[in-house]
N, C-alpha and C. Protein backbone atom coordinates (compact mmCIF):
# COMPACT_ATOMS: atom_id res chain seq x y z
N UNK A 1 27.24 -0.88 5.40
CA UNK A 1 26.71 -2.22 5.26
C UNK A 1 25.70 -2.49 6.36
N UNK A 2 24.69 -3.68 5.69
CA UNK A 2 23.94 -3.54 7.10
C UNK A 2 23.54 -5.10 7.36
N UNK A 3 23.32 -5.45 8.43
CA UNK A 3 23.24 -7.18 8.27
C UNK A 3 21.49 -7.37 8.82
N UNK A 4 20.91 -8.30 7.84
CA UNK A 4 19.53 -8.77 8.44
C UNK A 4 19.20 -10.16 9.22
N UNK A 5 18.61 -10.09 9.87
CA UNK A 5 17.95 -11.44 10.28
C UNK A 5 16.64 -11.40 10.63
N UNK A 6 16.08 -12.77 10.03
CA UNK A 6 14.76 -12.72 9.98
C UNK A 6 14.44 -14.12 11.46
N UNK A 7 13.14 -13.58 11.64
CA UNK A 7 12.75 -14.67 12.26
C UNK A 7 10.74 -14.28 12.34
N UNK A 8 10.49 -15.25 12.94
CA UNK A 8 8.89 -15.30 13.24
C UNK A 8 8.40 -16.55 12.23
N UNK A 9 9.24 -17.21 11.38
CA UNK A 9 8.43 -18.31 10.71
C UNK A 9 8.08 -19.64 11.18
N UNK A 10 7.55 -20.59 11.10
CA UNK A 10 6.61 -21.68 11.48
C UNK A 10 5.89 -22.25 10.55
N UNK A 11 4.97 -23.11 11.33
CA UNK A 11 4.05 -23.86 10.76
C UNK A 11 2.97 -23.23 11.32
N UNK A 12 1.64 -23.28 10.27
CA UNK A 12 0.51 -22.44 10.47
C UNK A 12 -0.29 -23.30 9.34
N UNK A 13 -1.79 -23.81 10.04
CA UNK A 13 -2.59 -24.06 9.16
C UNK A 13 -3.40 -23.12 8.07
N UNK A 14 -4.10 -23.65 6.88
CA UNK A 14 -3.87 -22.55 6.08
C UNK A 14 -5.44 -21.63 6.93
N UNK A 15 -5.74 -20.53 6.17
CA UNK A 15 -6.17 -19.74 6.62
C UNK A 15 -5.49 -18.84 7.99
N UNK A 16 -4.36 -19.29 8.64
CA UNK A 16 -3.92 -18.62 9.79
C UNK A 16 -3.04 -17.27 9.69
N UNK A 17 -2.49 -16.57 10.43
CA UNK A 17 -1.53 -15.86 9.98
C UNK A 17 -0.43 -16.16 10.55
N UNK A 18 0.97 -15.29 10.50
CA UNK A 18 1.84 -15.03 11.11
C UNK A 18 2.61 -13.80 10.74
N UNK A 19 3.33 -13.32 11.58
CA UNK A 19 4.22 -12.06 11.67
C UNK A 19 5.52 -12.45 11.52
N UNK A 20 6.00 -12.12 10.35
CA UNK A 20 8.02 -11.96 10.20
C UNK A 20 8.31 -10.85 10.50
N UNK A 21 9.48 -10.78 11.39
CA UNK A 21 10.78 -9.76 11.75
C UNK A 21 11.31 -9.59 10.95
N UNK A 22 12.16 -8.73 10.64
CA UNK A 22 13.56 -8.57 10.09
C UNK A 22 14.30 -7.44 10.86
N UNK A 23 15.29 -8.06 11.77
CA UNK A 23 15.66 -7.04 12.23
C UNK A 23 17.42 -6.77 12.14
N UNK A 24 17.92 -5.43 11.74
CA UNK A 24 18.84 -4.59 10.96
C UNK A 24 19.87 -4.22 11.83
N UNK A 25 21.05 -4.42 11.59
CA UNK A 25 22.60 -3.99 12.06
C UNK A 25 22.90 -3.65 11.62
N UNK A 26 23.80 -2.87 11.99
CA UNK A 26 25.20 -2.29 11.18
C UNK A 26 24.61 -0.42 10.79
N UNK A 27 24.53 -0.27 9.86
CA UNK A 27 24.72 1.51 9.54
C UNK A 27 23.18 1.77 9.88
N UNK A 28 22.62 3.47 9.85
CA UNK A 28 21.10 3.60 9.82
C UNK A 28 20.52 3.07 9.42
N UNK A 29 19.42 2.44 9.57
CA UNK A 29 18.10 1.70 8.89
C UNK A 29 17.71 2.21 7.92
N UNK A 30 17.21 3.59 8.85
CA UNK A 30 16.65 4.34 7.36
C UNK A 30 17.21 5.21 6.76
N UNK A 31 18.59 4.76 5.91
CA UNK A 31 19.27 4.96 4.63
C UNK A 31 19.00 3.60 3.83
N UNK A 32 18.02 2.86 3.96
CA UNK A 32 17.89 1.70 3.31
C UNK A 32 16.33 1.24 3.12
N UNK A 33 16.26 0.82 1.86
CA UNK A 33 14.62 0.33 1.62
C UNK A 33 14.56 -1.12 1.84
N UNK A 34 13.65 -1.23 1.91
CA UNK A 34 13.73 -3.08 2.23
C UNK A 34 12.43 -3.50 1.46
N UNK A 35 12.62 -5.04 2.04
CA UNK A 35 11.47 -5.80 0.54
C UNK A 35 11.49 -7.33 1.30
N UNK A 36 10.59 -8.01 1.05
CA UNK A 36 10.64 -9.15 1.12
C UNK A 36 10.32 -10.50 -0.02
N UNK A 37 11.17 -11.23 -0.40
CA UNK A 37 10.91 -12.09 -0.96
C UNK A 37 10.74 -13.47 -0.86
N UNK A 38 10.39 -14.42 -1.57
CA UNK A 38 10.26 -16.19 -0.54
C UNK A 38 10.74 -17.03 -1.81
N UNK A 39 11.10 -18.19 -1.43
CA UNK A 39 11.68 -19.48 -2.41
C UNK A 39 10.63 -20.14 -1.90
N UNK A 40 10.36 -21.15 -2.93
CA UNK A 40 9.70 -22.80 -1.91
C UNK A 40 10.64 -23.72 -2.94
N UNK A 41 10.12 -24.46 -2.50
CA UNK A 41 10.79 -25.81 -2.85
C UNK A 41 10.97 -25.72 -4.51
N UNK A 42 12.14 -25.89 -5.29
CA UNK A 42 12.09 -25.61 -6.75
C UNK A 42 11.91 -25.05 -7.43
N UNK A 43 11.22 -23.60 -6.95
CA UNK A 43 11.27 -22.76 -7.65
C UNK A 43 12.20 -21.76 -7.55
N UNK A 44 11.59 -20.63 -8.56
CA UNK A 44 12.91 -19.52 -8.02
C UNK A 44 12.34 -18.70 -7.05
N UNK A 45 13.14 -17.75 -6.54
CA UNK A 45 12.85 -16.72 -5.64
C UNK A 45 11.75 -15.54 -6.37
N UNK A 46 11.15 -15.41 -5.57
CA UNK A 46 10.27 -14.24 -5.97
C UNK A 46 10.02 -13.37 -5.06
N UNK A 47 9.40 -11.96 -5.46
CA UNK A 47 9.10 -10.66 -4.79
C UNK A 47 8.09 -11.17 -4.41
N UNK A 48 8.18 -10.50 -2.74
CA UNK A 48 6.11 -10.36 -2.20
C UNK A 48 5.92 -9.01 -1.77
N UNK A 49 6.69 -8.16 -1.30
CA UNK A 49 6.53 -6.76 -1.13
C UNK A 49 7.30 -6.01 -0.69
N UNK A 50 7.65 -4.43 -1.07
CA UNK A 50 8.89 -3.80 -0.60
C UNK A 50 8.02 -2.28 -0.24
N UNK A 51 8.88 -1.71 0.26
CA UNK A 51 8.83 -0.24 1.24
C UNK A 51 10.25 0.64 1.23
N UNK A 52 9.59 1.89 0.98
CA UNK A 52 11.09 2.90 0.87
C UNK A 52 11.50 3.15 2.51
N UNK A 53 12.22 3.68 2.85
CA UNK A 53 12.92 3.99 4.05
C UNK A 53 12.11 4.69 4.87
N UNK A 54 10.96 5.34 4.23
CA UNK A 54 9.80 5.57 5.48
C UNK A 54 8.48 4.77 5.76
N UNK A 55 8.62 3.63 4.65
CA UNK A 55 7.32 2.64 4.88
C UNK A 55 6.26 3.40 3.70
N UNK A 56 7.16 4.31 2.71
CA UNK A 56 5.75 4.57 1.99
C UNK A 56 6.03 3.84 0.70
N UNK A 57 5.38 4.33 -0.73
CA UNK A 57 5.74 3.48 -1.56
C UNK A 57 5.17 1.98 -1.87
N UNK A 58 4.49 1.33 -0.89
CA UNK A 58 4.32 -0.04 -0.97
C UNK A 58 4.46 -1.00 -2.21
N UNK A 59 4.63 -1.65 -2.41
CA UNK A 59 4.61 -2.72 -3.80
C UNK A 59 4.23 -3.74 -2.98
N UNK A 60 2.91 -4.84 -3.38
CA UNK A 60 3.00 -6.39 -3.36
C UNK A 60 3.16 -6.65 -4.85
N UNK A 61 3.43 -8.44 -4.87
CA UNK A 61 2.97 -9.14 -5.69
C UNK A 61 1.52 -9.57 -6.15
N UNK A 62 0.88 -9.73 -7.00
CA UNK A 62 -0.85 -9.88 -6.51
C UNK A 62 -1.15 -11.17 -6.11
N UNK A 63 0.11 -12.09 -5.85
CA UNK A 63 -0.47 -13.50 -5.50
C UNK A 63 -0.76 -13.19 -3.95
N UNK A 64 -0.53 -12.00 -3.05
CA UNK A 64 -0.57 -11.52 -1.72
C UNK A 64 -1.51 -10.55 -1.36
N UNK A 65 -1.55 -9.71 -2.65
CA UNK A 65 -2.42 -8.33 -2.05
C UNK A 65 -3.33 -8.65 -1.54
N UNK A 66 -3.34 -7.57 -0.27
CA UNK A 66 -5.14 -7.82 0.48
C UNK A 66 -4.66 -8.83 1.38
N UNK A 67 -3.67 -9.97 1.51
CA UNK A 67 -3.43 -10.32 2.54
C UNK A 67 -2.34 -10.23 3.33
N UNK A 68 -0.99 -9.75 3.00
CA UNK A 68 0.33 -9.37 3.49
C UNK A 68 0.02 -7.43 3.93
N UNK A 69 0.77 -7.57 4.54
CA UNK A 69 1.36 -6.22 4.85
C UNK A 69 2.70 -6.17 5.24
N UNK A 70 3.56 -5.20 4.85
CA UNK A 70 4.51 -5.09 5.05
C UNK A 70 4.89 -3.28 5.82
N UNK A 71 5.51 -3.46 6.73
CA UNK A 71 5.89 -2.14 7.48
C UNK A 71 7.27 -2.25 8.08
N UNK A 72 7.30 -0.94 8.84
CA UNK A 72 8.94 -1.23 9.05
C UNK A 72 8.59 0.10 10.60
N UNK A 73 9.59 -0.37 11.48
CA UNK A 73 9.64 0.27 12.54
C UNK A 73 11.52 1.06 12.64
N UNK A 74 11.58 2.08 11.50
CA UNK A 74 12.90 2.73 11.74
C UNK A 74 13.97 2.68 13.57
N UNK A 75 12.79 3.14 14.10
CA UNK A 75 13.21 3.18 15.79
C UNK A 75 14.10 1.86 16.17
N UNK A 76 13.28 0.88 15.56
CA UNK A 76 13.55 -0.49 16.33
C UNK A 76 14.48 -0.97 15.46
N UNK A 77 14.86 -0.55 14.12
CA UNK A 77 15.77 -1.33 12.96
C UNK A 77 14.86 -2.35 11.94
N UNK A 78 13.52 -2.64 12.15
CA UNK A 78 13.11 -3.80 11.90
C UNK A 78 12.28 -3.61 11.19
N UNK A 79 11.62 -4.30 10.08
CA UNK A 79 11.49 -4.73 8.92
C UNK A 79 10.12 -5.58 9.67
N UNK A 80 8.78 -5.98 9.13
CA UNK A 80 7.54 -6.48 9.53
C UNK A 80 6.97 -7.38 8.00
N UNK A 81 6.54 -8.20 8.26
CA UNK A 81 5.73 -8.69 7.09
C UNK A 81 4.79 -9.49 7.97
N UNK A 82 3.44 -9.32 7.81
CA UNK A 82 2.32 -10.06 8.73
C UNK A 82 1.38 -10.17 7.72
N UNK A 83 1.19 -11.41 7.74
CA UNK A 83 0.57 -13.04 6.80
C UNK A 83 -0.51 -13.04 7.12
N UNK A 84 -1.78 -12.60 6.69
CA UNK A 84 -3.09 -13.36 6.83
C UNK A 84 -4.23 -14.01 5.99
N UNK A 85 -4.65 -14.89 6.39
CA UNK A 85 -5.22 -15.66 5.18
C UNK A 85 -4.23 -16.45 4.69
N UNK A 86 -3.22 -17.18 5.11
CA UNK A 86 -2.44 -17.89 4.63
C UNK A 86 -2.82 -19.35 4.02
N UNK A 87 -1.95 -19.42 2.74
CA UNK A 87 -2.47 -20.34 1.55
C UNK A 87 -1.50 -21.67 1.92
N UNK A 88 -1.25 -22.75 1.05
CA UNK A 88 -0.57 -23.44 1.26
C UNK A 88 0.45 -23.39 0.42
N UNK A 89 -0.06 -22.29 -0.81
CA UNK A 89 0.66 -21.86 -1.53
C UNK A 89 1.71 -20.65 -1.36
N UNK A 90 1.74 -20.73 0.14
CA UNK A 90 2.70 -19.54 0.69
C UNK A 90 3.66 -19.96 1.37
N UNK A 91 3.48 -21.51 1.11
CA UNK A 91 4.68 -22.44 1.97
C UNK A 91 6.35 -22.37 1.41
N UNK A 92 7.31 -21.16 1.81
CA UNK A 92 8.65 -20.46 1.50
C UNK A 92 9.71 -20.72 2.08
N UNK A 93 10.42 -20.23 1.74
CA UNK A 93 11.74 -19.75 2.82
C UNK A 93 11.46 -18.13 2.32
N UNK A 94 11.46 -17.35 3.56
CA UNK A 94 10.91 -15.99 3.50
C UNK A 94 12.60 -15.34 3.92
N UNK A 95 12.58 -14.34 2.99
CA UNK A 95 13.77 -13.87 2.98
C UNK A 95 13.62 -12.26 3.15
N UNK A 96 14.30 -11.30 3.68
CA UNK A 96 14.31 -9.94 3.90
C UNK A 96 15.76 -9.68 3.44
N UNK A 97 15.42 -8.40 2.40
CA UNK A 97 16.62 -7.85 1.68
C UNK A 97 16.24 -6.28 1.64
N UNK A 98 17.44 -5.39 1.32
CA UNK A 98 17.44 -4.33 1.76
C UNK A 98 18.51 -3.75 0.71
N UNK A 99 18.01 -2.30 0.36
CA UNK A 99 19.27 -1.83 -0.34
C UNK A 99 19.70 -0.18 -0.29
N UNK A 100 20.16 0.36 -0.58
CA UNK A 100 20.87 1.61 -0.05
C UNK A 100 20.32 3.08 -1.29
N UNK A 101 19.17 2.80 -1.55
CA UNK A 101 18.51 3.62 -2.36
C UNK A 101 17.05 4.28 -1.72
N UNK A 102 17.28 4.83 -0.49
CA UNK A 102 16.05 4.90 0.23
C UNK A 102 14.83 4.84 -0.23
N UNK A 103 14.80 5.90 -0.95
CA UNK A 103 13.84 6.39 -1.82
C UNK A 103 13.11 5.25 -3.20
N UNK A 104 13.97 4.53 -3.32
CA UNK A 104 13.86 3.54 -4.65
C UNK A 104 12.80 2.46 -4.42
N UNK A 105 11.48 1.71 -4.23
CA UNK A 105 10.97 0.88 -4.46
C UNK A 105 10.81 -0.02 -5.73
N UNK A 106 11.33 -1.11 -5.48
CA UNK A 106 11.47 -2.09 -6.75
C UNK A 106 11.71 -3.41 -6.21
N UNK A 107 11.19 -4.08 -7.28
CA UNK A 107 10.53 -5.42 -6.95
C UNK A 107 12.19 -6.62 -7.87
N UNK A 108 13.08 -5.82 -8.27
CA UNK A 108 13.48 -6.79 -8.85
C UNK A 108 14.71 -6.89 -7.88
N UNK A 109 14.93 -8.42 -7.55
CA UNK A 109 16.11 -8.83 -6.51
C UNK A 109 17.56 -8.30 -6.72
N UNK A 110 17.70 -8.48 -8.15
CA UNK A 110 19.47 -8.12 -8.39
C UNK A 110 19.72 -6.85 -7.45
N UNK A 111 18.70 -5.91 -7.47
CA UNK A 111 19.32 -4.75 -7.11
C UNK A 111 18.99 -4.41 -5.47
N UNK A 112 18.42 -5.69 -4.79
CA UNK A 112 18.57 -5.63 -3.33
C UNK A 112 20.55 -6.59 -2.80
N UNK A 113 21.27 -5.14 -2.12
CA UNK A 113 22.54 -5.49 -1.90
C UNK A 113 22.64 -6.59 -0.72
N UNK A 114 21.81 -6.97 0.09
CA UNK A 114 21.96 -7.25 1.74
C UNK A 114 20.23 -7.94 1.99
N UNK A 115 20.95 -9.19 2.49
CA UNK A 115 19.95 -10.26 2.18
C UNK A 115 20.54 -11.23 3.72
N UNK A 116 19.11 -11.29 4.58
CA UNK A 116 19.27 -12.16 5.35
C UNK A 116 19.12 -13.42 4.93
N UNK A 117 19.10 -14.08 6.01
CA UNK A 117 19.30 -15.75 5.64
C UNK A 117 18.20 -16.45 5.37
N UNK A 118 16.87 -15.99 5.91
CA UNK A 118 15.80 -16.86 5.80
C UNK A 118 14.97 -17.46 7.02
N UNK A 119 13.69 -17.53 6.76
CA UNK A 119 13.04 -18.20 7.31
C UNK A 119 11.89 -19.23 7.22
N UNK A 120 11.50 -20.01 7.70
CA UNK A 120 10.64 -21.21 6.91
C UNK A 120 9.39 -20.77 7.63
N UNK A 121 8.86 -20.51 6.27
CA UNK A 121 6.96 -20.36 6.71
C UNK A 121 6.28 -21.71 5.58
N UNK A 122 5.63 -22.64 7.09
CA UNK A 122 4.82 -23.86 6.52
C UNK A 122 3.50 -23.85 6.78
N UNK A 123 2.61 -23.43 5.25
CA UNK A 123 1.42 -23.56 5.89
C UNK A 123 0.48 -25.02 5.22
N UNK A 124 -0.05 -25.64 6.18
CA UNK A 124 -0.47 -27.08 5.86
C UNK A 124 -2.48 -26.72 5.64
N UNK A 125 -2.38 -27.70 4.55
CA UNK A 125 -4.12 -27.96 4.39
C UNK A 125 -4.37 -28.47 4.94
């Protein structure tokens, strides 16, 4: 099992960026792929981008491509998503999930096991 926590979210005017953590406890890191997804207000949760257990593989969503990146630092346990060009339409609760299929990149949530708690990214017009 492995436990996440995210942090690095805020308020950011739009056009700005920011950098999310996710950083990983419990068993090896990299026996696990990770992904990030966001809620906002009323909607449902959705995918913004995932990575296999060595950072290859990439998937975004296209409401992101060209401005997210997502990487992962095995060494450190931690999980990266860095925001640029931020919309107002990126205003979330940013979530990091992870699952035990190293190799597996996929965008659909059911099958991420281990899900941190969240973080609030506000970006204002």
């Amino acid at each position: 099992q492995v436990e996440l926590v995210e942090s690095g979210g805020g308020l950011v005017q739009a056009g700005g960026s920011l950098r999310l953590s996710c950083a990983a406890s419990g068993r090896t890191f990299s026996n696990y792929a990770t992904g990030w997804f966001r809620q906002a207000p009323g909607k449902e949760r959705e995918f913004v981008a995932t990575m296999n257990w060595s950072g290859g593989g990439t998937i975004y969503a296209d409401s992101v491509k060209g401005r997210f990146t997502i990487s992962r630092d095995n060494a450190k346990n931690t999980v990266y998503l860095q925001m640029n060009s931020l919309e107002p339409e990126d205003t979330a609760v940013y979530y990091c999930a992870a699952h035990d299929v190293p190799r597996l990149v996929t965008m659909r949530s059911a099958l991420y096991k281990y899900w941190g708690p969240g973080t609030q990214v506000t970006v204002s017009s």
